[in-house]
PDB file of N, CA and C in Angstrom:
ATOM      1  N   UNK A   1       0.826  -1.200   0.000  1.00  0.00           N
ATOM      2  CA  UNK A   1       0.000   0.000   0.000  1.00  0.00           C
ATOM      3  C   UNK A   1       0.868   1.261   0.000  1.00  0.00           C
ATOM      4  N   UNK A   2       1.666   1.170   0.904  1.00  0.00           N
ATOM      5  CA  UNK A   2       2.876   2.781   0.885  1.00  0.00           C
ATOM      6  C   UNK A   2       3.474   2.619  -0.527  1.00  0.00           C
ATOM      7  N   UNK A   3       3.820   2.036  -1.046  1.00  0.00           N
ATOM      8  CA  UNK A   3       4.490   1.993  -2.279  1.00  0.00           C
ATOM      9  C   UNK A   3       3.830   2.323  -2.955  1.00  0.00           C
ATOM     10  N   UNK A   4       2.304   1.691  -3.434  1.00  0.00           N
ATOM     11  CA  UNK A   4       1.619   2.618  -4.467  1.00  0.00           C
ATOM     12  C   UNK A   4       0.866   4.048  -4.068  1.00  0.00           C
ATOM     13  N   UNK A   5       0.954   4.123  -2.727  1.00  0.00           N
ATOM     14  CA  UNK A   5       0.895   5.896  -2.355  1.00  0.00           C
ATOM     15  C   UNK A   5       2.315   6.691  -2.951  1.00  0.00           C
ATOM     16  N   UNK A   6       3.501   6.125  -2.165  1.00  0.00           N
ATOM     17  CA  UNK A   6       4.498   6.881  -3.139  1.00  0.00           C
ATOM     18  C   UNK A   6       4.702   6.847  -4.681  1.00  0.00           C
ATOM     19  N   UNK A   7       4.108   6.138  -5.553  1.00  0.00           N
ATOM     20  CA  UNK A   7       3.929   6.113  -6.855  1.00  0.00           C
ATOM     21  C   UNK A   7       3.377   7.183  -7.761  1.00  0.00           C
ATOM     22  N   UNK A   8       2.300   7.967  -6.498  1.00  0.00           N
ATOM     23  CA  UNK A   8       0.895   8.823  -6.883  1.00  0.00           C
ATOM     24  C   UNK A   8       1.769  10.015  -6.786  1.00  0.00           C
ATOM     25  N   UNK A   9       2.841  10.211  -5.748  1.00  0.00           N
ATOM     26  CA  UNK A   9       3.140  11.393  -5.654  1.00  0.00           C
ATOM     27  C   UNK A   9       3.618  12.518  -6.496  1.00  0.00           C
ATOM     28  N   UNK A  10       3.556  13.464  -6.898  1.00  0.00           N
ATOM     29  CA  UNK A  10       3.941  14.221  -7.715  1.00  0.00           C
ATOM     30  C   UNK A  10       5.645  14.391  -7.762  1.00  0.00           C
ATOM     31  N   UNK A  11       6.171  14.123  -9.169  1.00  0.00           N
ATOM     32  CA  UNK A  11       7.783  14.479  -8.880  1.00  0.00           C
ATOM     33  C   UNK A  11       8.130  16.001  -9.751  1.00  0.00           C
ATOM     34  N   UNK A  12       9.221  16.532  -9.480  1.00  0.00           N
ATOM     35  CA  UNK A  12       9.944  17.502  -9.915  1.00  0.00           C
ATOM     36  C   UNK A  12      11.211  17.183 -10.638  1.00  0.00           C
ATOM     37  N   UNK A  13      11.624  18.192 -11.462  1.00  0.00           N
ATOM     38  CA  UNK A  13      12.866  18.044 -11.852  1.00  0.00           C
ATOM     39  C   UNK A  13      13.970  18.862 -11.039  1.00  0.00           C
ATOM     40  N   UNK A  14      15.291  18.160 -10.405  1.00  0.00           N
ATOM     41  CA  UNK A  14      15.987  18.649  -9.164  1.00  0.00           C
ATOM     42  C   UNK A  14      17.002  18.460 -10.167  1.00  0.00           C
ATOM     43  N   UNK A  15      17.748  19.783  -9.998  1.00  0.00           N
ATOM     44  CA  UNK A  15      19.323  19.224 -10.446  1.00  0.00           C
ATOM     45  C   UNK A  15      20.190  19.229  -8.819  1.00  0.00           C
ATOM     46  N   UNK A  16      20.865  18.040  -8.968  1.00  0.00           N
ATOM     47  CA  UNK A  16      21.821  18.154  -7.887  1.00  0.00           C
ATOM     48  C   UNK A  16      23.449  18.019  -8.241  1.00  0.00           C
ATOM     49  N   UNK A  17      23.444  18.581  -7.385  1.00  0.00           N
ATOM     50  CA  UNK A  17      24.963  19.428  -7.868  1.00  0.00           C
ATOM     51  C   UNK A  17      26.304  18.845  -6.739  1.00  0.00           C
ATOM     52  N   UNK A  18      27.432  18.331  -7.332  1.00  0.00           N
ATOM     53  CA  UNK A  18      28.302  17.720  -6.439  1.00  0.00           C
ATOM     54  C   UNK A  18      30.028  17.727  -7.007  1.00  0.00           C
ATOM     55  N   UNK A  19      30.766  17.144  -6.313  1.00  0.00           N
ATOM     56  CA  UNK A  19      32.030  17.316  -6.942  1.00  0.00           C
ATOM     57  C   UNK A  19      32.401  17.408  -8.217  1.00  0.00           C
ATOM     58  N   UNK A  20      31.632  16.436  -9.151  1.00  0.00           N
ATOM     59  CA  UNK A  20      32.190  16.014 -10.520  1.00  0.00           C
ATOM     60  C   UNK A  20      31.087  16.953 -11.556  1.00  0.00           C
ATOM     61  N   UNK A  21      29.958  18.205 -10.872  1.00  0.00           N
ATOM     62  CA  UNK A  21      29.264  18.539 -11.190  1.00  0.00           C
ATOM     63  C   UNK A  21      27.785  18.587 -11.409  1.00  0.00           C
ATOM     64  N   UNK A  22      26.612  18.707 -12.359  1.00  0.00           N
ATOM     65  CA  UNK A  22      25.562  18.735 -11.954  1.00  0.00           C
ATOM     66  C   UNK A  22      24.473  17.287 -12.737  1.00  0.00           C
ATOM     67  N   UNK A  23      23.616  17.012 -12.193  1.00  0.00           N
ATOM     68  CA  UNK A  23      22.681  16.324 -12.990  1.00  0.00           C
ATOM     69  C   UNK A  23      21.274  16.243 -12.498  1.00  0.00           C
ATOM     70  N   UNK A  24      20.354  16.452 -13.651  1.00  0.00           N
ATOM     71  CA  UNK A  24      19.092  16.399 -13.258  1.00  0.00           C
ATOM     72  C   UNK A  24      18.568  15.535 -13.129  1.00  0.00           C
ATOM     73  N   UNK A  25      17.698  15.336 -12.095  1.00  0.00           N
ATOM     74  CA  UNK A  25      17.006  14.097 -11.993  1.00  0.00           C
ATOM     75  C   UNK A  25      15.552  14.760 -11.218  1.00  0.00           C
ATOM     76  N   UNK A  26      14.401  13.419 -11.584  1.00  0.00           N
ATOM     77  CA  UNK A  26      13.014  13.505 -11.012  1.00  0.00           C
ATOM     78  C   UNK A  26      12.663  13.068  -9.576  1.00  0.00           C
ATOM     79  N   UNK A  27      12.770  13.196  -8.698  1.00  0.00           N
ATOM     80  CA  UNK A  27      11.944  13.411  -6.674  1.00  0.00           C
ATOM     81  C   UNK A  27      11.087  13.861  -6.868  1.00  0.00           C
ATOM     82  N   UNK A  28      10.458  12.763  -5.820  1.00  0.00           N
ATOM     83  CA  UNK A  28       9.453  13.195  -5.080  1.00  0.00           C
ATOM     84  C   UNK A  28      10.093  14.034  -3.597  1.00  0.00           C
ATOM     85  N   UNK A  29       9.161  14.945  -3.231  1.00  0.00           N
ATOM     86  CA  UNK A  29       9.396  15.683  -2.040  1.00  0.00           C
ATOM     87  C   UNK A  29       9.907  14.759  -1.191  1.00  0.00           C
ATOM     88  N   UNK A  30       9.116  13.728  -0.652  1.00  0.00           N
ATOM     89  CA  UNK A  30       9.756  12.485   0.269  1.00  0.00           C
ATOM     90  C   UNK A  30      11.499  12.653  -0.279  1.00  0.00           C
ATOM     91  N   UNK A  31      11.542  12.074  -1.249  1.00  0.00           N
ATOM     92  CA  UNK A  31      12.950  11.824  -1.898  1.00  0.00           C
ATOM     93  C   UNK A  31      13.824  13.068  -1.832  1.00  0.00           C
ATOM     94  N   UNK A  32      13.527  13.992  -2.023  1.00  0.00           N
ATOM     95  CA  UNK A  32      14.263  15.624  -2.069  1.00  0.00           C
ATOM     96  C   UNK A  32      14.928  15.237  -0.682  1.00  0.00           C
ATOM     97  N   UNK A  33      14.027  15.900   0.254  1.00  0.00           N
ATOM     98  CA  UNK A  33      13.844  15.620   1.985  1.00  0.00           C
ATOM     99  C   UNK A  33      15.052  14.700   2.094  1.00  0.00           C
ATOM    100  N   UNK A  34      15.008  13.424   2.087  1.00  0.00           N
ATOM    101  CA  UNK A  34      15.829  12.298   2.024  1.00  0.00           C
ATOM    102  C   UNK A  34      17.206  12.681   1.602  1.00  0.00           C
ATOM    103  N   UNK A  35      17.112  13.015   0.459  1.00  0.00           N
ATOM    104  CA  UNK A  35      18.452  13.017  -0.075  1.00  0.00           C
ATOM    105  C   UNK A  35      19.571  14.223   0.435  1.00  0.00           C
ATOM    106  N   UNK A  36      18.679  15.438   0.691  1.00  0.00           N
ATOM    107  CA  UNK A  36      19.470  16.800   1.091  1.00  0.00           C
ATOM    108  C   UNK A  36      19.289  16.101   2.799  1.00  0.00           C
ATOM    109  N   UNK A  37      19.122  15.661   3.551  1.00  0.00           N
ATOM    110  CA  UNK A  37      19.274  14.904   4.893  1.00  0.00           C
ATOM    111  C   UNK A  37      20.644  14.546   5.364  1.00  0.00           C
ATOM    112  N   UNK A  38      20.516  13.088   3.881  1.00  0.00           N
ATOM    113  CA  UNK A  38      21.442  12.190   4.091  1.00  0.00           C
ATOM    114  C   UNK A  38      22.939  12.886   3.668  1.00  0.00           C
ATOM    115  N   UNK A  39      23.202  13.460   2.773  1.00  0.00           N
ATOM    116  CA  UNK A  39      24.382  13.931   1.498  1.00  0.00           C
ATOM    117  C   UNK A  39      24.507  15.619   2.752  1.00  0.00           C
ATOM    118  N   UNK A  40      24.147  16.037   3.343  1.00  0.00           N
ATOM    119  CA  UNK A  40      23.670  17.090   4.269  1.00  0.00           C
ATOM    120  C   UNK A  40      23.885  18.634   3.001  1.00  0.00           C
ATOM    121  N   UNK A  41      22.785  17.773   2.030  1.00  0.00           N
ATOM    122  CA  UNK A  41      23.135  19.186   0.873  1.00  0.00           C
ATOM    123  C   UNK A  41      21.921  20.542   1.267  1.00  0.00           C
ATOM    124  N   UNK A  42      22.371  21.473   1.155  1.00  0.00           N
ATOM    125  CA  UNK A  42      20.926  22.932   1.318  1.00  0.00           C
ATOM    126  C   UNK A  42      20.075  22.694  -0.492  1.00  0.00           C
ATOM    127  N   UNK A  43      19.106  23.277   0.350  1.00  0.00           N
ATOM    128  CA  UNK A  43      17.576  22.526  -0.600  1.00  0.00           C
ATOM    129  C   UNK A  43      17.514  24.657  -1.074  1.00  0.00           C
ATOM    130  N   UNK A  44      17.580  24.469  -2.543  1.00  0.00           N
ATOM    131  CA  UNK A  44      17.158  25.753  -2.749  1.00  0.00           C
ATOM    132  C   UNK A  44      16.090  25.547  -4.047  1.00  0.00           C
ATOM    133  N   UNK A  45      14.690  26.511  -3.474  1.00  0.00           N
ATOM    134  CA  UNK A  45      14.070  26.475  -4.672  1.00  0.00           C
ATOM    135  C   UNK A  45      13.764  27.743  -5.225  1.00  0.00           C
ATOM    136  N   UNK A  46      14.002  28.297  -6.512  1.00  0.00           N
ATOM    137  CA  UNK A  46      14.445  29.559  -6.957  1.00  0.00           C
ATOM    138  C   UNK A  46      15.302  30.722  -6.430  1.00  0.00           C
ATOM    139  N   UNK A  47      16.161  30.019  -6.370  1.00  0.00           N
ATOM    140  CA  UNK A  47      17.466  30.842  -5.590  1.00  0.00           C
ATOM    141  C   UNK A  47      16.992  30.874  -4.365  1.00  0.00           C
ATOM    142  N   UNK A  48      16.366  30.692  -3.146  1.00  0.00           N
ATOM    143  CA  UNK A  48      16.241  30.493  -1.954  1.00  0.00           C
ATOM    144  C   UNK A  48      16.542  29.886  -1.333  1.00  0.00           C
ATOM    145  N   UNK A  49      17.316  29.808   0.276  1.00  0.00           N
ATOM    146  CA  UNK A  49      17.337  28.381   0.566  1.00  0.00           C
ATOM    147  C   UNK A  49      16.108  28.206   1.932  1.00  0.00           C
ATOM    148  N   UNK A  50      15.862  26.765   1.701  1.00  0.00           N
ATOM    149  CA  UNK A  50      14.432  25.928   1.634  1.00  0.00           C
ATOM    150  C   UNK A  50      15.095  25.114   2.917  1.00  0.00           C
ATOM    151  N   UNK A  51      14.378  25.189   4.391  1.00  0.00           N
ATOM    152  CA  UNK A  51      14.160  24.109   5.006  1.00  0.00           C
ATOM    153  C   UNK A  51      13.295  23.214   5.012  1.00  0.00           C
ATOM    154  N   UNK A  52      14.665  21.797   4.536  1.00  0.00           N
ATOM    155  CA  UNK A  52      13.636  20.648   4.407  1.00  0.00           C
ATOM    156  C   UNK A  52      12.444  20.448   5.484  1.00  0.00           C
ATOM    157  N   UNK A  53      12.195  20.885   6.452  1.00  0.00           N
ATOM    158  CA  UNK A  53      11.435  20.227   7.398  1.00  0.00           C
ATOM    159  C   UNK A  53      10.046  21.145   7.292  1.00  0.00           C
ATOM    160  N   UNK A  54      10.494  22.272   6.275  1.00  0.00           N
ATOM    161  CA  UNK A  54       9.377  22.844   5.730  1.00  0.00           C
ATOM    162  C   UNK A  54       8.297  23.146   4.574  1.00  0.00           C
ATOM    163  N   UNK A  55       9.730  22.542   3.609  1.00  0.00           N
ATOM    164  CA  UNK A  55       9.323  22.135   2.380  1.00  0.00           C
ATOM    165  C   UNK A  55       7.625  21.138   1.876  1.00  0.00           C
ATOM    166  N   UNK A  56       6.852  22.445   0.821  1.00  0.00           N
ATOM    167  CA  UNK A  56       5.443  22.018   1.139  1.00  0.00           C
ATOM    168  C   UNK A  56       5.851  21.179  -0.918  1.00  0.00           C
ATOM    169  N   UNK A  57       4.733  20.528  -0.776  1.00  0.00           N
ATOM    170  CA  UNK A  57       4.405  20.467  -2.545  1.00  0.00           C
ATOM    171  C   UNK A  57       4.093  21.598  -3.473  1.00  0.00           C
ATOM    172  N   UNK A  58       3.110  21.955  -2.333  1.00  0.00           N
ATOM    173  CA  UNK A  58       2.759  23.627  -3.126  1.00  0.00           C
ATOM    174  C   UNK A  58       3.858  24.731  -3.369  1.00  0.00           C
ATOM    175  N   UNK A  59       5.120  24.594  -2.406  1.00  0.00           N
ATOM    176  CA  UNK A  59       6.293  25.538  -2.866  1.00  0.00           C
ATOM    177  C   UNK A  59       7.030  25.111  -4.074  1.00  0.00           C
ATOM    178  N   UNK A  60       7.143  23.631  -4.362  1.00  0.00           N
ATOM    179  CA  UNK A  60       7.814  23.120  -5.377  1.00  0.00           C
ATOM    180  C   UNK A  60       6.591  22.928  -6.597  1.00  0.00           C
ATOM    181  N   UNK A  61       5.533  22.876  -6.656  1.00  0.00           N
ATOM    182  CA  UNK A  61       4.544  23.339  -7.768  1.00  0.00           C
ATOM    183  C   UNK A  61       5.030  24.297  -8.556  1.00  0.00           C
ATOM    184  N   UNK A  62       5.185  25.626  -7.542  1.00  0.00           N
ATOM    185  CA  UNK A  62       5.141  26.996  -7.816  1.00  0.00           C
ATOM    186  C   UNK A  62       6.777  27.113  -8.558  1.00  0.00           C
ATOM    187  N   UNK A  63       7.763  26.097  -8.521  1.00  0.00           N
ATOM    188  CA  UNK A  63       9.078  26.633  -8.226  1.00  0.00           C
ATOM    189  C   UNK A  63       9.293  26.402 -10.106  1.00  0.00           C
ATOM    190  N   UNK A  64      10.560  27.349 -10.463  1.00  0.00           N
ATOM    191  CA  UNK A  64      11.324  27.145 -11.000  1.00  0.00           C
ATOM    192  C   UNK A  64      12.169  26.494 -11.589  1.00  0.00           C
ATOM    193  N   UNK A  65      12.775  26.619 -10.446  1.00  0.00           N
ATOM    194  CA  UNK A  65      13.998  25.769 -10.729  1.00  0.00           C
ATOM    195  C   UNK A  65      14.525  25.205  -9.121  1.00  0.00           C
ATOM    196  N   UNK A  66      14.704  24.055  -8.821  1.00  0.00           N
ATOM    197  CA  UNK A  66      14.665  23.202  -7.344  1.00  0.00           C
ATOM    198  C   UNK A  66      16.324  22.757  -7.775  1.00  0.00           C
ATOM    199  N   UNK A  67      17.276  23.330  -6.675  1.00  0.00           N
ATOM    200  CA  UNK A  67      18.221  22.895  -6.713  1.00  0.00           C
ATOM    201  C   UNK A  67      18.903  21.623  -5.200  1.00  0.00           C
ATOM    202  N   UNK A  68      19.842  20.710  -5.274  1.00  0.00           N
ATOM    203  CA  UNK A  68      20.294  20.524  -4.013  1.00  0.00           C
ATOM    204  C   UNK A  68      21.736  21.340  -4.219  1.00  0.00           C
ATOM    205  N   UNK A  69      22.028  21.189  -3.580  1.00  0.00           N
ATOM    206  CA  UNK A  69      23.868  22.288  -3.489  1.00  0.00           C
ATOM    207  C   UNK A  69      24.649  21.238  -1.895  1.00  0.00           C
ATOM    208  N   UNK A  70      25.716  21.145  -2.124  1.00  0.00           N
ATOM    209  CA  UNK A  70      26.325  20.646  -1.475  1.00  0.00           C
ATOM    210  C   UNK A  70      26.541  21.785  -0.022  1.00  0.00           C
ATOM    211  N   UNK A  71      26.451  21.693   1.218  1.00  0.00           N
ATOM    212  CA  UNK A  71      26.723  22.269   2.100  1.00  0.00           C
ATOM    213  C   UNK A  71      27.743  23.277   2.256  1.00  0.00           C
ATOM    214  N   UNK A  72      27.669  24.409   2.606  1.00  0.00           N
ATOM    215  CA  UNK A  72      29.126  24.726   2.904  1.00  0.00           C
ATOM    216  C   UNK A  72      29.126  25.027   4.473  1.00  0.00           C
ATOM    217  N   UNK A  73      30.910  24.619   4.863  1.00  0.00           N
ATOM    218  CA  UNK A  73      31.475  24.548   5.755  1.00  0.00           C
ATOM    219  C   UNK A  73      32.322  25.346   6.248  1.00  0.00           C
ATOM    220  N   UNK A  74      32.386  26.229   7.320  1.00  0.00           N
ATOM    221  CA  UNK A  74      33.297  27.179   7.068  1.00  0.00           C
ATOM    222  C   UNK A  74      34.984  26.969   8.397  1.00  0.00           C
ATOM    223  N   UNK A  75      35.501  27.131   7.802  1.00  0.00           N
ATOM    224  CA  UNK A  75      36.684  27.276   8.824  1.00  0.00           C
ATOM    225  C   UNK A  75      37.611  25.323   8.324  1.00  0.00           C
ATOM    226  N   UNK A  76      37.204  25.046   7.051  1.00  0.00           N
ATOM    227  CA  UNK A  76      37.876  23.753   6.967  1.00  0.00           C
ATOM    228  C   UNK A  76      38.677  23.664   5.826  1.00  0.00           C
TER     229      UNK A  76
END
């Protein structure tokens, strides 16, 4: 049953962006969430940055362009 609920969900096109550079790919919000978590990348959607724990469907409907970006760290 969860599996074909996550099936229904609406996806986006995310480019995520990392050492060797960028690539787009389709998430679901679940999956966005997940991935900028785990990789601890900042979630920006139209040049903004987006807390995951706030991140609605309706902001990524509305969006642009949905980026992940790798974290930055300062003092390393």
């Amino acid at each position: 049953m969860q599996n074909e609920q996550e099936n229904n969900l609406p996806t986006y096109t995310v480019t995520v962006a990392d050492q060797t550079g960028d690539t787009q790919v389709q998430m679901t919000r679940p999956e966005i969430v997940a991935t900028a978590t785990e990789s601890k990348s900042w979630v920006f959607v139209d040049d903004r940055l987006v807390d995951t724990s706030a991140l609605t469907d309706a902001q990524l409907n509305a969006a642009d362009a949905i980026r992940l970006m790798p974290g930055l760290v300062g003092g390393q």
